[in-house]
Protein backbone atom coordinates (compact mmCIF):
# COMPACT_ATOMS: atom_id res chain seq x y z
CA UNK A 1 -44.94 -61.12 -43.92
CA UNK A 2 -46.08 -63.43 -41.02
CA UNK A 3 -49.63 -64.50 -40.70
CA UNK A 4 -51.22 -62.77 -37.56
CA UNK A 5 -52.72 -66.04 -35.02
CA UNK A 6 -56.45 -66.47 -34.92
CA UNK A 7 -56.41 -68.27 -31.47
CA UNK A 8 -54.01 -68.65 -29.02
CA UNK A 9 -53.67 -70.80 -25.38
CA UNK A 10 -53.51 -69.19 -21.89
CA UNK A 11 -51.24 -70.69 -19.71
CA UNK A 12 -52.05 -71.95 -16.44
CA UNK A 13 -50.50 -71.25 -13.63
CA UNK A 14 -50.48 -71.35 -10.02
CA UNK A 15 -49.70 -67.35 -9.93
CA UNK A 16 -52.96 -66.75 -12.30
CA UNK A 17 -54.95 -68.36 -10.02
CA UNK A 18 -57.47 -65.57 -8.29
CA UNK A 19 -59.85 -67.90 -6.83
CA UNK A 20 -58.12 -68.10 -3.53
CA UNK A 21 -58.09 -70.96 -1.47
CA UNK A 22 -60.98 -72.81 -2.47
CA UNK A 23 -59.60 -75.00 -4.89
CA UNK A 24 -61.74 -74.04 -8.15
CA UNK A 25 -60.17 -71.79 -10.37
CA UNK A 26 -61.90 -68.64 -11.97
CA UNK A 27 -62.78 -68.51 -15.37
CA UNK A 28 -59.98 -66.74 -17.59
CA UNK A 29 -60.34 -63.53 -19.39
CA UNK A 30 -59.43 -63.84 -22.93
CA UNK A 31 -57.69 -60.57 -24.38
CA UNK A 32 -60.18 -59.53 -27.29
CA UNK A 33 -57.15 -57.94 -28.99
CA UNK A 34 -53.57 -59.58 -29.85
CA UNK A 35 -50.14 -57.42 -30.41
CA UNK A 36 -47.45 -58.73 -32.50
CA UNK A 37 -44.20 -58.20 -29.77
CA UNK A 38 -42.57 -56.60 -33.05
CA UNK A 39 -45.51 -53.90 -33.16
CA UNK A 40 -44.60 -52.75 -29.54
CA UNK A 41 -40.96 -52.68 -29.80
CA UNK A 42 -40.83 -51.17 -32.91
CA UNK A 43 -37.08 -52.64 -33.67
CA UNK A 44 -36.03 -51.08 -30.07
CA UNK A 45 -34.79 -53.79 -27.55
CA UNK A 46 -36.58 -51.53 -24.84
CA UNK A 47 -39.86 -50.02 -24.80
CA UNK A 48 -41.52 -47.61 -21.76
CA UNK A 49 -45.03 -47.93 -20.66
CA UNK A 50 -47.31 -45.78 -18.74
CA UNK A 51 -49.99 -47.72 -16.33
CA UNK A 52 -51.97 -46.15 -13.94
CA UNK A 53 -49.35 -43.29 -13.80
CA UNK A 54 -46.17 -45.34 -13.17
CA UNK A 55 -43.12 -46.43 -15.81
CA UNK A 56 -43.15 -49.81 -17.10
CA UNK A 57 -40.18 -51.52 -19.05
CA UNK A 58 -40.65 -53.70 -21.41
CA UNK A 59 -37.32 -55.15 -22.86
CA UNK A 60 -36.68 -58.05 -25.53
CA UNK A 61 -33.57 -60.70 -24.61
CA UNK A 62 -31.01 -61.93 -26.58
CA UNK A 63 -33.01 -65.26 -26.01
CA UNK A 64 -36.20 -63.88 -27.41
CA UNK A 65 -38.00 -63.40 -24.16
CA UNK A 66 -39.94 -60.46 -23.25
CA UNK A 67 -39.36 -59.24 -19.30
CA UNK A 68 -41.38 -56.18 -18.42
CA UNK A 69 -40.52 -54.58 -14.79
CA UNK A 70 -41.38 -51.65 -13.03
C-alpha cells in the first residue's frame, strides 16, 4: 500500500496566472482535499465527469499522464 502525500507543490505557470496584466500574481488556492489518480479511475483507462451539467473525460496514457477534455 502507498503512503498517501501530506503536502504537495503547485506549479506555476503562465496559464494559472489570474492577476491579469499587472504583473503580481494572485495568491494560489490550495485544494484542502487530495485524490489518489487510482481512486478516480478505478482500474478504467477512462473515467466521465459531470461539471456544471456538461461531460468531462478524464483518461490515463500509456505514459502515465492524465488528459481530461471536454
Amino acid at each position: 500500500m502507498q503512503a498517501t502525500p501530506t503536502a504537495f507543490n503547485v506549479l506555476s505557470h503562465p496559464s494559472l496566472d489570474h492577476a491579469g496584466s499587472s504583473g503580481q500574481a494572485a495568491p494560489v488556492a490550495r485544494p484542502s482535499h487530495l485524490l489518489e489518480s487510482t481512486e478516480l479511475l478505478k482500474g478504467q483507462k477512462i473515467v466521465g465527469i459531470m461539471h456544471n451539467g456538461s461531460l468531462y473525460r478524464l483518461q490515463a496514457t500509456k505514459l502515465g499522464k492524465l488528459i481530461l477534455t471536454k
